[in-house]
C-alpha atoms as a PDB file:
ATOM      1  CA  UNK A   1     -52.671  27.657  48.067  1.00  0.00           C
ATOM      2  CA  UNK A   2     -49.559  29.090  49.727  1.00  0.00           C
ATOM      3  CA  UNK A   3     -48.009  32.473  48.561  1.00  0.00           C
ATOM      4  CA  UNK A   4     -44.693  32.722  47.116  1.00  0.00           C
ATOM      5  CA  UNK A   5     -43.230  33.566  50.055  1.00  0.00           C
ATOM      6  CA  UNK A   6     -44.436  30.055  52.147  1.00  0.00           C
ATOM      7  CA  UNK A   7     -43.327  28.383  48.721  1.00  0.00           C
ATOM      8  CA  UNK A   8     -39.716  29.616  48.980  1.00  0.00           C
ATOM      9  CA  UNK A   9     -39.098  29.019  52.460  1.00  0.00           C
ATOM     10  CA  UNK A  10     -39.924  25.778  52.386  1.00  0.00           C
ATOM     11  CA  UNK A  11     -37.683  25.481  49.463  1.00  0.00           C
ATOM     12  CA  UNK A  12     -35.064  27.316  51.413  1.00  0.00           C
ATOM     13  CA  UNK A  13     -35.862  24.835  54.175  1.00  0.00           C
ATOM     14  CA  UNK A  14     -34.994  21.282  52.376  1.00  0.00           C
ATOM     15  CA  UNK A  15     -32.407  22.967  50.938  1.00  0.00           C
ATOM     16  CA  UNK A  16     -30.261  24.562  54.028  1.00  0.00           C
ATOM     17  CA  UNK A  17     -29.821  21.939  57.481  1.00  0.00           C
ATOM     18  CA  UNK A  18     -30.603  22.723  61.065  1.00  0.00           C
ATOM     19  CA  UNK A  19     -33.830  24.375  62.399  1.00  0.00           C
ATOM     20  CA  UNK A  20     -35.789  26.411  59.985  1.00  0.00           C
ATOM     21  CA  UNK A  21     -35.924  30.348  60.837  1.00  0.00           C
ATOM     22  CA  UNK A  22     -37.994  32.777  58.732  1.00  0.00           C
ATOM     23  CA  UNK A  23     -35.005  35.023  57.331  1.00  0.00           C
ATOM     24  CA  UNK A  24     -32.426  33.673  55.573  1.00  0.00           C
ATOM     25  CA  UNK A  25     -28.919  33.739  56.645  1.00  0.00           C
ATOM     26  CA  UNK A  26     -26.058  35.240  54.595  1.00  0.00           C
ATOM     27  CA  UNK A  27     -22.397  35.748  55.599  1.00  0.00           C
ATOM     28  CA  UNK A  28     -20.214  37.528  53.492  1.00  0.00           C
ATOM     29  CA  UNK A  29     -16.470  36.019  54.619  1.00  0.00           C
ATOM     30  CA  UNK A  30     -13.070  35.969  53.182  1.00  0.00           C
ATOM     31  CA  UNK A  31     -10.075  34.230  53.077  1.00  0.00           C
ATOM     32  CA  UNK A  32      -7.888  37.304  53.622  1.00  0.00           C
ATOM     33  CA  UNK A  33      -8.282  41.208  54.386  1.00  0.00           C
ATOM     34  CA  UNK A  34      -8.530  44.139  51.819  1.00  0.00           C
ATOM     35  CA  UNK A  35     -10.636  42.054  48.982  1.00  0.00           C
ATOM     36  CA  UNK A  36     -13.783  44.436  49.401  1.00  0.00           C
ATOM     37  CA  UNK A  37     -15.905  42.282  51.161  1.00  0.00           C
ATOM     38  CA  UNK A  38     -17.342  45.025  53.915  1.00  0.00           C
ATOM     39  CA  UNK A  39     -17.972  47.348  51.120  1.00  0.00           C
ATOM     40  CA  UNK A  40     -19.893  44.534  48.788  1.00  0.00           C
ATOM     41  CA  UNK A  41     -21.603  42.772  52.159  1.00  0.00           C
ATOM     42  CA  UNK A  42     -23.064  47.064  52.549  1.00  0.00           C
ATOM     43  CA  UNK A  43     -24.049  47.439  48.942  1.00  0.00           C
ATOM     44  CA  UNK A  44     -26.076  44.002  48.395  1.00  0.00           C
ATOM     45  CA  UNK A  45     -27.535  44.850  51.250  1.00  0.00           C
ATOM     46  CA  UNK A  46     -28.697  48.213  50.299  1.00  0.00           C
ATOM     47  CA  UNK A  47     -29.485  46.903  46.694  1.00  0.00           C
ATOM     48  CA  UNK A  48     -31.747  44.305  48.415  1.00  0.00           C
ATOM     49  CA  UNK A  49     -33.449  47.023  50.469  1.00  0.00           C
ATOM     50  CA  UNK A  50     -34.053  49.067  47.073  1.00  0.00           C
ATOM     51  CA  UNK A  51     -35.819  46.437  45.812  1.00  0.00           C
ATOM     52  CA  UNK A  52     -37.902  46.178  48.419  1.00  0.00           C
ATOM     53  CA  UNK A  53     -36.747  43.281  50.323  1.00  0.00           C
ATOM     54  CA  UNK A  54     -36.907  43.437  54.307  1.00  0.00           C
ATOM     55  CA  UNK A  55     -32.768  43.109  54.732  1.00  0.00           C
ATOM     56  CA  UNK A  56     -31.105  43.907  58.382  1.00  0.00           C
ATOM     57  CA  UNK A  57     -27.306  43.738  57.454  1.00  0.00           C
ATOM     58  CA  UNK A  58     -25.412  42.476  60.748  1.00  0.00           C
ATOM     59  CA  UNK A  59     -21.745  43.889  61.162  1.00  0.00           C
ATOM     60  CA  UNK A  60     -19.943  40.717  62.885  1.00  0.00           C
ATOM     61  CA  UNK A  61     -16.117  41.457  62.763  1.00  0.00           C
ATOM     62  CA  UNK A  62     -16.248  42.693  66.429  1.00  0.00           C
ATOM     63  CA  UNK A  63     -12.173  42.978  65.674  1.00  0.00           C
ATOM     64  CA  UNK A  64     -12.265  45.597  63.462  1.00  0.00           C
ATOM     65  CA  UNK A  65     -16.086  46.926  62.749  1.00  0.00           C
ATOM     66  CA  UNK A  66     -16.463  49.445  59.933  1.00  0.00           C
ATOM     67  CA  UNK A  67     -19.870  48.953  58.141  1.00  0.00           C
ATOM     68  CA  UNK A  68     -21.272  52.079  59.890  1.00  0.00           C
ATOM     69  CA  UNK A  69     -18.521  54.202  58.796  1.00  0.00           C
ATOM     70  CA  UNK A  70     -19.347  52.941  55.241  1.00  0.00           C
ATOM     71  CA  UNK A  71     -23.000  54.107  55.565  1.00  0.00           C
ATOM     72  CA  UNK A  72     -21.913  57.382  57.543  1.00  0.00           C
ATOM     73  CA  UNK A  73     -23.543  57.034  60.857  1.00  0.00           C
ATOM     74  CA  UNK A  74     -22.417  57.301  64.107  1.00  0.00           C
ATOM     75  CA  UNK A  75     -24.294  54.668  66.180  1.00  0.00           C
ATOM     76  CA  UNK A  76     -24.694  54.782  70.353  1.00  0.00           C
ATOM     77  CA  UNK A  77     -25.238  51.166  70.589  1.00  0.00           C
ATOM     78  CA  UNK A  78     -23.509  48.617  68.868  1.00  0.00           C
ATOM     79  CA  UNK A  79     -23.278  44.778  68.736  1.00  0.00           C
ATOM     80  CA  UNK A  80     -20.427  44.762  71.105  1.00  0.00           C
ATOM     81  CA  UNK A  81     -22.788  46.517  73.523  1.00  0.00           C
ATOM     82  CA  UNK A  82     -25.407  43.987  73.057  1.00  0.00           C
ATOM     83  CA  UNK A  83     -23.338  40.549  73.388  1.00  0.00           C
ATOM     84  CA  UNK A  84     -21.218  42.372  76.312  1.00  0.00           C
ATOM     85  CA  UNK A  85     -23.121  44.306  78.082  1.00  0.00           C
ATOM     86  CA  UNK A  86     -26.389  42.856  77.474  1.00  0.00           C
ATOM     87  CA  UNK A  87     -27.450  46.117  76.025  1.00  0.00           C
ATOM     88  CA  UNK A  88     -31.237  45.861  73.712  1.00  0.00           C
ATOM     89  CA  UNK A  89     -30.322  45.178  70.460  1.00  0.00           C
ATOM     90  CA  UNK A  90     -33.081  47.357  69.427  1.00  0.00           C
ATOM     91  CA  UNK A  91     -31.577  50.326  70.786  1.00  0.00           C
ATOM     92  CA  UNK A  92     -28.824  49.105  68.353  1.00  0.00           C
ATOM     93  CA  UNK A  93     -30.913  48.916  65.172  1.00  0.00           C
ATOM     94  CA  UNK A  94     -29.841  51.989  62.658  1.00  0.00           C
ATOM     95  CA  UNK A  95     -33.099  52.408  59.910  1.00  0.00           C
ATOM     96  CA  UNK A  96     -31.369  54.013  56.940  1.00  0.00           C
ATOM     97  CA  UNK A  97     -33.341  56.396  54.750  1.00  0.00           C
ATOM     98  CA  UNK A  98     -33.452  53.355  51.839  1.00  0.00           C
ATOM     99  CA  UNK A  99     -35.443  50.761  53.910  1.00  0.00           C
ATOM    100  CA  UNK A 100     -32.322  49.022  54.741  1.00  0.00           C
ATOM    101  CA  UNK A 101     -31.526  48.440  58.804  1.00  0.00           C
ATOM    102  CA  UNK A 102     -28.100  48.265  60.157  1.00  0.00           C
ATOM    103  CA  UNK A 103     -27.029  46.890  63.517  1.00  0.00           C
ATOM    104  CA  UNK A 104     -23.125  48.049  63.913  1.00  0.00           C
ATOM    105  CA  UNK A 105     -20.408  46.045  65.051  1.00  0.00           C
ATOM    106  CA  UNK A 106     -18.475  47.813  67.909  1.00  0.00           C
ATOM    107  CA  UNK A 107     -17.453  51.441  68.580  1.00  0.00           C
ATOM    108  CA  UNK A 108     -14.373  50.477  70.019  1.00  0.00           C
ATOM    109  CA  UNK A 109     -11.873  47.838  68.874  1.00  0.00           C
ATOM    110  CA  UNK A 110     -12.834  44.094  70.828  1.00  0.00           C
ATOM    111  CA  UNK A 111     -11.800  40.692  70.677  1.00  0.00           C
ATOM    112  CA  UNK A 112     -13.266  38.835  67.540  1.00  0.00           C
ATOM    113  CA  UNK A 113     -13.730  35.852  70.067  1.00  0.00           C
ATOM    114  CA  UNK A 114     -16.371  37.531  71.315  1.00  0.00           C
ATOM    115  CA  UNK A 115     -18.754  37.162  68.406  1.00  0.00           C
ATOM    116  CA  UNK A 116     -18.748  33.198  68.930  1.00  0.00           C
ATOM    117  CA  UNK A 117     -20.033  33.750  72.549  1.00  0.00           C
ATOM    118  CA  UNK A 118     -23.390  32.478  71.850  1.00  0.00           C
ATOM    119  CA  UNK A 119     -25.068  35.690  72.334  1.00  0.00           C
ATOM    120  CA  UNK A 120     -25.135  36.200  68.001  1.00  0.00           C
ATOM    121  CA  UNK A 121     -27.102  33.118  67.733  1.00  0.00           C
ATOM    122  CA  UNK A 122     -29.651  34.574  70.444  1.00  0.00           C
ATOM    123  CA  UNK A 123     -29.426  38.231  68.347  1.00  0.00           C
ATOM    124  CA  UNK A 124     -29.985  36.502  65.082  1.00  0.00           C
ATOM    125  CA  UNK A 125     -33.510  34.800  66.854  1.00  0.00           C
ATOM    126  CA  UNK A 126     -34.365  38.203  68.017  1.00  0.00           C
ATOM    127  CA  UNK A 127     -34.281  39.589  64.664  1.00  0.00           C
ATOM    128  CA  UNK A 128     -35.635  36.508  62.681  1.00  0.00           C
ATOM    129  CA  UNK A 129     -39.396  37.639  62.215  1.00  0.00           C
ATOM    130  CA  UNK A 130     -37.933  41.560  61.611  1.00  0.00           C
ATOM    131  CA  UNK A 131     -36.885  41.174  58.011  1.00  0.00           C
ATOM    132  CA  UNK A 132     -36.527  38.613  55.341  1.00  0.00           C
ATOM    133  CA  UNK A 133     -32.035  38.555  54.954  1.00  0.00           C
ATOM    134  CA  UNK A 134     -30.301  38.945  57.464  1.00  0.00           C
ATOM    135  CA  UNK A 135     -26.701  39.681  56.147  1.00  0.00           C
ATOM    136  CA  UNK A 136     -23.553  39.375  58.147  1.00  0.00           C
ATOM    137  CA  UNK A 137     -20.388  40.702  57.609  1.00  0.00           C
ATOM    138  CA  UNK A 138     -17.953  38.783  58.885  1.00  0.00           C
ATOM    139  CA  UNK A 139     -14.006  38.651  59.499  1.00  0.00           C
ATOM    140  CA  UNK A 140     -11.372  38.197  56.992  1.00  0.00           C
ATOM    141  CA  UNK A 141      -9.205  34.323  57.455  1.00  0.00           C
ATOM    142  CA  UNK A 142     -10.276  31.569  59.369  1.00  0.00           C
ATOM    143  CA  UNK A 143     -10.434  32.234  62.681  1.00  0.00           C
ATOM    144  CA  UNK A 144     -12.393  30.666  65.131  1.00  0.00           C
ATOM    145  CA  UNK A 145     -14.995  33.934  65.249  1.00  0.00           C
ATOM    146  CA  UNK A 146     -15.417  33.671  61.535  1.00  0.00           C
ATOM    147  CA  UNK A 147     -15.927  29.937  61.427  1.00  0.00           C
ATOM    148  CA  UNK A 148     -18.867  30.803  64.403  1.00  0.00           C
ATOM    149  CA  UNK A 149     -20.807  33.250  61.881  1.00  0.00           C
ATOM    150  CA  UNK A 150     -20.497  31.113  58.740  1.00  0.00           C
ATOM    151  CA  UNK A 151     -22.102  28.160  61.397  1.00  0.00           C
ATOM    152  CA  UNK A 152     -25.187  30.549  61.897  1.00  0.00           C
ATOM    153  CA  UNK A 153     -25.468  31.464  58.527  1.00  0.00           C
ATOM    154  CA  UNK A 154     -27.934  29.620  55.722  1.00  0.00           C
ATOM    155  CA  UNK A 155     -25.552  29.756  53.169  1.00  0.00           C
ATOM    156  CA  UNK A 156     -21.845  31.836  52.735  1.00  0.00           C
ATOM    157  CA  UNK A 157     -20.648  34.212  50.149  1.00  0.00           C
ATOM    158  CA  UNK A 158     -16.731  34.166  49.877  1.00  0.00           C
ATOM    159  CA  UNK A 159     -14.960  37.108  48.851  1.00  0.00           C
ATOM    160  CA  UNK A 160     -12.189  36.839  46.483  1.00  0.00           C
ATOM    161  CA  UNK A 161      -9.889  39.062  44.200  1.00  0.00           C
ATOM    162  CA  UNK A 162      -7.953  38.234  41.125  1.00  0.00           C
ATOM    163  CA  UNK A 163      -4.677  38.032  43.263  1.00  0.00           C
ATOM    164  CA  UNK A 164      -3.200  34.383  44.120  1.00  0.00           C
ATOM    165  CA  UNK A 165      -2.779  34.851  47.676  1.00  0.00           C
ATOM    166  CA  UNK A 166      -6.412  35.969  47.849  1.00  0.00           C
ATOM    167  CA  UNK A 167      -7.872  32.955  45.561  1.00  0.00           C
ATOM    168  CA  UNK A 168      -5.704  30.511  47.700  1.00  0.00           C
ATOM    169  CA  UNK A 169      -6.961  31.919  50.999  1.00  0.00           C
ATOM    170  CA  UNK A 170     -10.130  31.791  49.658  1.00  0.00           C
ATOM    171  CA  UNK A 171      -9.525  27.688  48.962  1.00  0.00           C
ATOM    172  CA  UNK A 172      -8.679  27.757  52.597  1.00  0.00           C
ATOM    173  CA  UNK A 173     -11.860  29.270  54.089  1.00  0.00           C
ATOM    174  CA  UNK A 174     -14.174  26.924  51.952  1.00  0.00           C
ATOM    175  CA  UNK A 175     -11.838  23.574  53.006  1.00  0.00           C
ATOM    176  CA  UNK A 176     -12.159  24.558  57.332  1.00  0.00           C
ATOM    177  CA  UNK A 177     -15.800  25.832  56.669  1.00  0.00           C
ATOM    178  CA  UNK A 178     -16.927  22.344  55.698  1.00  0.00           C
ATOM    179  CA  UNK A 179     -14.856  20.359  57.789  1.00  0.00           C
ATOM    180  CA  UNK A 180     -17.453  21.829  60.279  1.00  0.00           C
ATOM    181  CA  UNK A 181     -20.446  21.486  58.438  1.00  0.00           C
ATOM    182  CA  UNK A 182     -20.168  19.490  54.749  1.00  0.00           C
ATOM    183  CA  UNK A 183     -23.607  20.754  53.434  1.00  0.00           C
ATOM    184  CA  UNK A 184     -23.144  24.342  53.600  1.00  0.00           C
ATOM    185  CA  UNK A 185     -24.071  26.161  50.727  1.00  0.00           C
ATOM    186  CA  UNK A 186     -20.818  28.489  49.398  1.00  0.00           C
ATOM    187  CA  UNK A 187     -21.174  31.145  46.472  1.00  0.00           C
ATOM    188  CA  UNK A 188     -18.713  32.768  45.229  1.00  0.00           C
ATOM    189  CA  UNK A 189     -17.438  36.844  44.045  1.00  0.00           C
ATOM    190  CA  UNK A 190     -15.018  37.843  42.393  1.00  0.00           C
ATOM    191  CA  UNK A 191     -14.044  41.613  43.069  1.00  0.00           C
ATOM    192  CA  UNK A 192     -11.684  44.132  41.556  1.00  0.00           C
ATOM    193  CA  UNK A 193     -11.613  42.116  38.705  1.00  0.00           C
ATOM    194  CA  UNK A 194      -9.705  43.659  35.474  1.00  0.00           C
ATOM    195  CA  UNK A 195     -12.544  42.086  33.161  1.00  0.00           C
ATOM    196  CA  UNK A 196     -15.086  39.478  33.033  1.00  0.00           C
ATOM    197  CA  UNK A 197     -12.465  36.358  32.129  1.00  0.00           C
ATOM    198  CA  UNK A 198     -10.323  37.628  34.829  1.00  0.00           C
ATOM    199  CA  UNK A 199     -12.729  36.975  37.351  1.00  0.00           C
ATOM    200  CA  UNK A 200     -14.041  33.947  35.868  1.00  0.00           C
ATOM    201  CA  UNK A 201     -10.725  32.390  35.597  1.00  0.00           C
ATOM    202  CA  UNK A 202      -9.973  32.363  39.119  1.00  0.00           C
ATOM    203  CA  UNK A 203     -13.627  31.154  39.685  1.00  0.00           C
ATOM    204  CA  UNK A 204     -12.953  28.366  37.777  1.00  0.00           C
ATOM    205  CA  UNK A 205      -9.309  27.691  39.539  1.00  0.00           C
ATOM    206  CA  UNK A 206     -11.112  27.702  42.820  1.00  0.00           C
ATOM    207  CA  UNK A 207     -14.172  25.424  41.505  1.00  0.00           C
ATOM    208  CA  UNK A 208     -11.814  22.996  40.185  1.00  0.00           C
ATOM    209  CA  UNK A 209      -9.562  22.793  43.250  1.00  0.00           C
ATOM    210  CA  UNK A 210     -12.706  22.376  45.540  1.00  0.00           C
ATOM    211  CA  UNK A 211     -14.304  18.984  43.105  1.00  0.00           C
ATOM    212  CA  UNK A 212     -10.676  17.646  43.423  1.00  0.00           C
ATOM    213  CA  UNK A 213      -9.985  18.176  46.911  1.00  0.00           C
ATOM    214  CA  UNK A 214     -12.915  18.704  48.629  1.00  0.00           C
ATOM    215  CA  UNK A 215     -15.748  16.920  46.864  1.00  0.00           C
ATOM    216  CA  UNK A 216     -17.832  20.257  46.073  1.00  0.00           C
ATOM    217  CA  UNK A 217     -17.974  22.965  43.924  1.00  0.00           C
ATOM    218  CA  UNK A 218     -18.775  26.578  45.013  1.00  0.00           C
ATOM    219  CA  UNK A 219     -21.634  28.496  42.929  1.00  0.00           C
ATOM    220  CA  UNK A 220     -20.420  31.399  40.737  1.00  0.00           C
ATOM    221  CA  UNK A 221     -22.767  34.249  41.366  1.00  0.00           C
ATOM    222  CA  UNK A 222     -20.676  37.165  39.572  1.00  0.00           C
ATOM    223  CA  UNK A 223     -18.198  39.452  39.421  1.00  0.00           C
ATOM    224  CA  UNK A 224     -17.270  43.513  40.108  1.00  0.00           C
ATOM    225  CA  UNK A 225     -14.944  45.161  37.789  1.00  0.00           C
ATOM    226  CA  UNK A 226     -11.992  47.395  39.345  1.00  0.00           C
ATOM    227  CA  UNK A 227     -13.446  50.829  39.308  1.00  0.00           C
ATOM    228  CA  UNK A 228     -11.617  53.935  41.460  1.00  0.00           C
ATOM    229  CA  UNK A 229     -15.309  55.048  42.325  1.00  0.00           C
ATOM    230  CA  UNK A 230     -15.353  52.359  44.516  1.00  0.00           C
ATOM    231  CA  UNK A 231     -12.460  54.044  46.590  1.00  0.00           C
ATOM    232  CA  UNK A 232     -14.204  57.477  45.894  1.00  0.00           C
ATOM    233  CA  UNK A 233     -17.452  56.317  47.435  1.00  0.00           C
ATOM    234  CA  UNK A 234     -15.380  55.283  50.652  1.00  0.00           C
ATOM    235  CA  UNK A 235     -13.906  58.577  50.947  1.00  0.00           C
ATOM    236  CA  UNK A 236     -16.963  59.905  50.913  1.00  0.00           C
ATOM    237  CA  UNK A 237     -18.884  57.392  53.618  1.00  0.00           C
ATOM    238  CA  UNK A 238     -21.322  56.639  50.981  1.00  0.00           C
ATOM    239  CA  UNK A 239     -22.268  53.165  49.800  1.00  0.00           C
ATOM    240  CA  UNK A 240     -21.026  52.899  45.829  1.00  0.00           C
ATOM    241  CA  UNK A 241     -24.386  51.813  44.948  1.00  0.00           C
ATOM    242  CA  UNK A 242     -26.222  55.164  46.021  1.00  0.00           C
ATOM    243  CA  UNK A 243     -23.187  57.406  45.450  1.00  0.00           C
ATOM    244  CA  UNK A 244     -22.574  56.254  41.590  1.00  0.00           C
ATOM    245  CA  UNK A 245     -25.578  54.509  40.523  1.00  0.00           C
ATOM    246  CA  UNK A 246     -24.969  54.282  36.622  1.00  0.00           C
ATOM    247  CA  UNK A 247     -21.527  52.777  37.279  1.00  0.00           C
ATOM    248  CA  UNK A 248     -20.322  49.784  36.525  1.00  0.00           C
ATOM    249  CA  UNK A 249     -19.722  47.870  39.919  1.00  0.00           C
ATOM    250  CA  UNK A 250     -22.986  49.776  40.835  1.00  0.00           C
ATOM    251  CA  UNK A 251     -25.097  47.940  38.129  1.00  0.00           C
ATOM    252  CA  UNK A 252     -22.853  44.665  38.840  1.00  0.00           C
ATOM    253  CA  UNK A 253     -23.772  44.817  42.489  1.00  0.00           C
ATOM    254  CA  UNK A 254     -27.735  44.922  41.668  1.00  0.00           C
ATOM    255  CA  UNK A 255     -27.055  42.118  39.240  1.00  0.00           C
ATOM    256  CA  UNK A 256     -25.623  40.422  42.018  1.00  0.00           C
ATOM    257  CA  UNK A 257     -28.408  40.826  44.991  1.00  0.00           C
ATOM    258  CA  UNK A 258     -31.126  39.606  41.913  1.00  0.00           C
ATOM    259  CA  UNK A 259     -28.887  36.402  42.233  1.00  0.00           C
ATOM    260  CA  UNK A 260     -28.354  36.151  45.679  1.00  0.00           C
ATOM    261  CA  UNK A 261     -31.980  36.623  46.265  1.00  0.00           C
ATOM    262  CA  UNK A 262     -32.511  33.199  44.890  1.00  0.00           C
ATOM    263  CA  UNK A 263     -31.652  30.308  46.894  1.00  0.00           C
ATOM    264  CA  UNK A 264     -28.912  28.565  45.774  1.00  0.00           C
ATOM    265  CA  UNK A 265     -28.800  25.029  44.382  1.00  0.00           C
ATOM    266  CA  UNK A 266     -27.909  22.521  46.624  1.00  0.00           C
ATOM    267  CA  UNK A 267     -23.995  21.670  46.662  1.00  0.00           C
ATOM    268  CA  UNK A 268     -23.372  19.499  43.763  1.00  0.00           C
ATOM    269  CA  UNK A 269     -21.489  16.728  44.683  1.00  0.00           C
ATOM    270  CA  UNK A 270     -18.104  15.693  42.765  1.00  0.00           C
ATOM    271  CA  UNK A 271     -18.617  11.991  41.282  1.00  0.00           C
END
């Protein structure tokens, strides 16, 4: 009888297309810059590691890497260094004290273009069998490096705020990610939100928008509430989650890596 482990990959595998791979593939994207989604891409993925899942979290935005400053560290090799220079990528793996392991994006500021070179698809293979997630923080917008990680990943988690220009870039991300692959599976956060109907009002503008227009509906997973620790906890080069524990986009962000540690459904269709 297989474990539960065998029983959810194989879920995981009718569910997501392309060849199967042991860890699953999330990429944390966004329609526009300054919505959070580095600092929520580190904390699910240190939540995760807290609860004992095997997580690597992958910073991708060669242009303008900052994960590691999140987390404090100073690393010696970086991604940059691996797809560039062809440098071991696990020279480049950072094991934090909570279980969690980090491979940083760059130590200097690159071409985003470079992440799409074909080396992160040869990376991700190397670290397949290393944990169970793999997360990847990716750019903000729609470039052609950010389309290249959400193509790698298993399913994407898009970023959004309560702002328009945010939710509409947001629209825009999900309509060019499945012009290049329709099945993909997209969930959805809402950060910085005021309250609870803030955030799931402009889930529900977006999920609306994407059954008219674009024959599929992205899945809700949650919200964070608009807290100045969040800020604080940067300041400080501490993840939120570890920093302020008790608070409340602390608890919303474990809420939030319970959910995300479930597949997702596969995309509903619009009729």
């Amino acid at each position: 009888m297989p474990d539960q482990a065998e029983s959810l990959r194989r879920l995981v595998e009718h569910i997501y297309p392309g060849p199967p791979h042991k860890a699953r593939r999330i990429a944390f994207l966004s329609g526009k810059g300054g919505v959070g989604k580095t600092s929520i891409a580190a904390n699910i993925a240190l939540a995760l590691a807290r609860m004992g899942r095997r997580t690597i979290l992958v910073d991708c935005d060669l242009g303008l890497a900052n994960v590691d400053i999140l987390f404090g560290v100073q690393p010696k090799v970086t991604l940059d260094g691996v797809i560039t220079a062809g440098r071991d990528v696990r020279r480049a793996l950072i094991n934090l004290p909570s279980g969690l392991r980090l491979l940083p994006g760059a130590s200097t500021i690159v071409p985003r273009q470079g992440v799409s070179s074909g080396r992160l698809q040869q990376i991700l293979h190397h670290l397949d069998d290393k944990a169970e997630f793999i997360l990847m923080d990716g750019g903000a917008g729609i470039d052609e490096g950010v389309q290249y990680v959400a193509g790698l990943s298993d399913e994407v988690v898009i970023v959004s705020a309560p702002e328009s220009a945010a939710a509409l870039n947001a629209y825009r991300l999900i309509k060019v990610i499945l012009s290049r692959r329709s099945t993909t599976a997209i969930r959805l956060i809402v950060n910085r939100a005021p309250n609870e109907s803030s955030a799931r009002r402009i889930a529900a503008g977006l999920a609306r928008a994407a059954r008219e227009f674009l024959d599929t509906e992205p899945e809700y997973v949650g919200w964070i509430p608009l807290d100045p620790i969040v800020a604080q906890a940067g300041k400080e080069r501490r993840p939120f989650v570890e920093k302020y524990p008790g608070s409340p986009p602390a608890r919303a962000i474990v809420l939030l890596a319970q959910k995300l540690a479930q597949p997702p459904p596969a995309p509903p269709q619009a009729a």
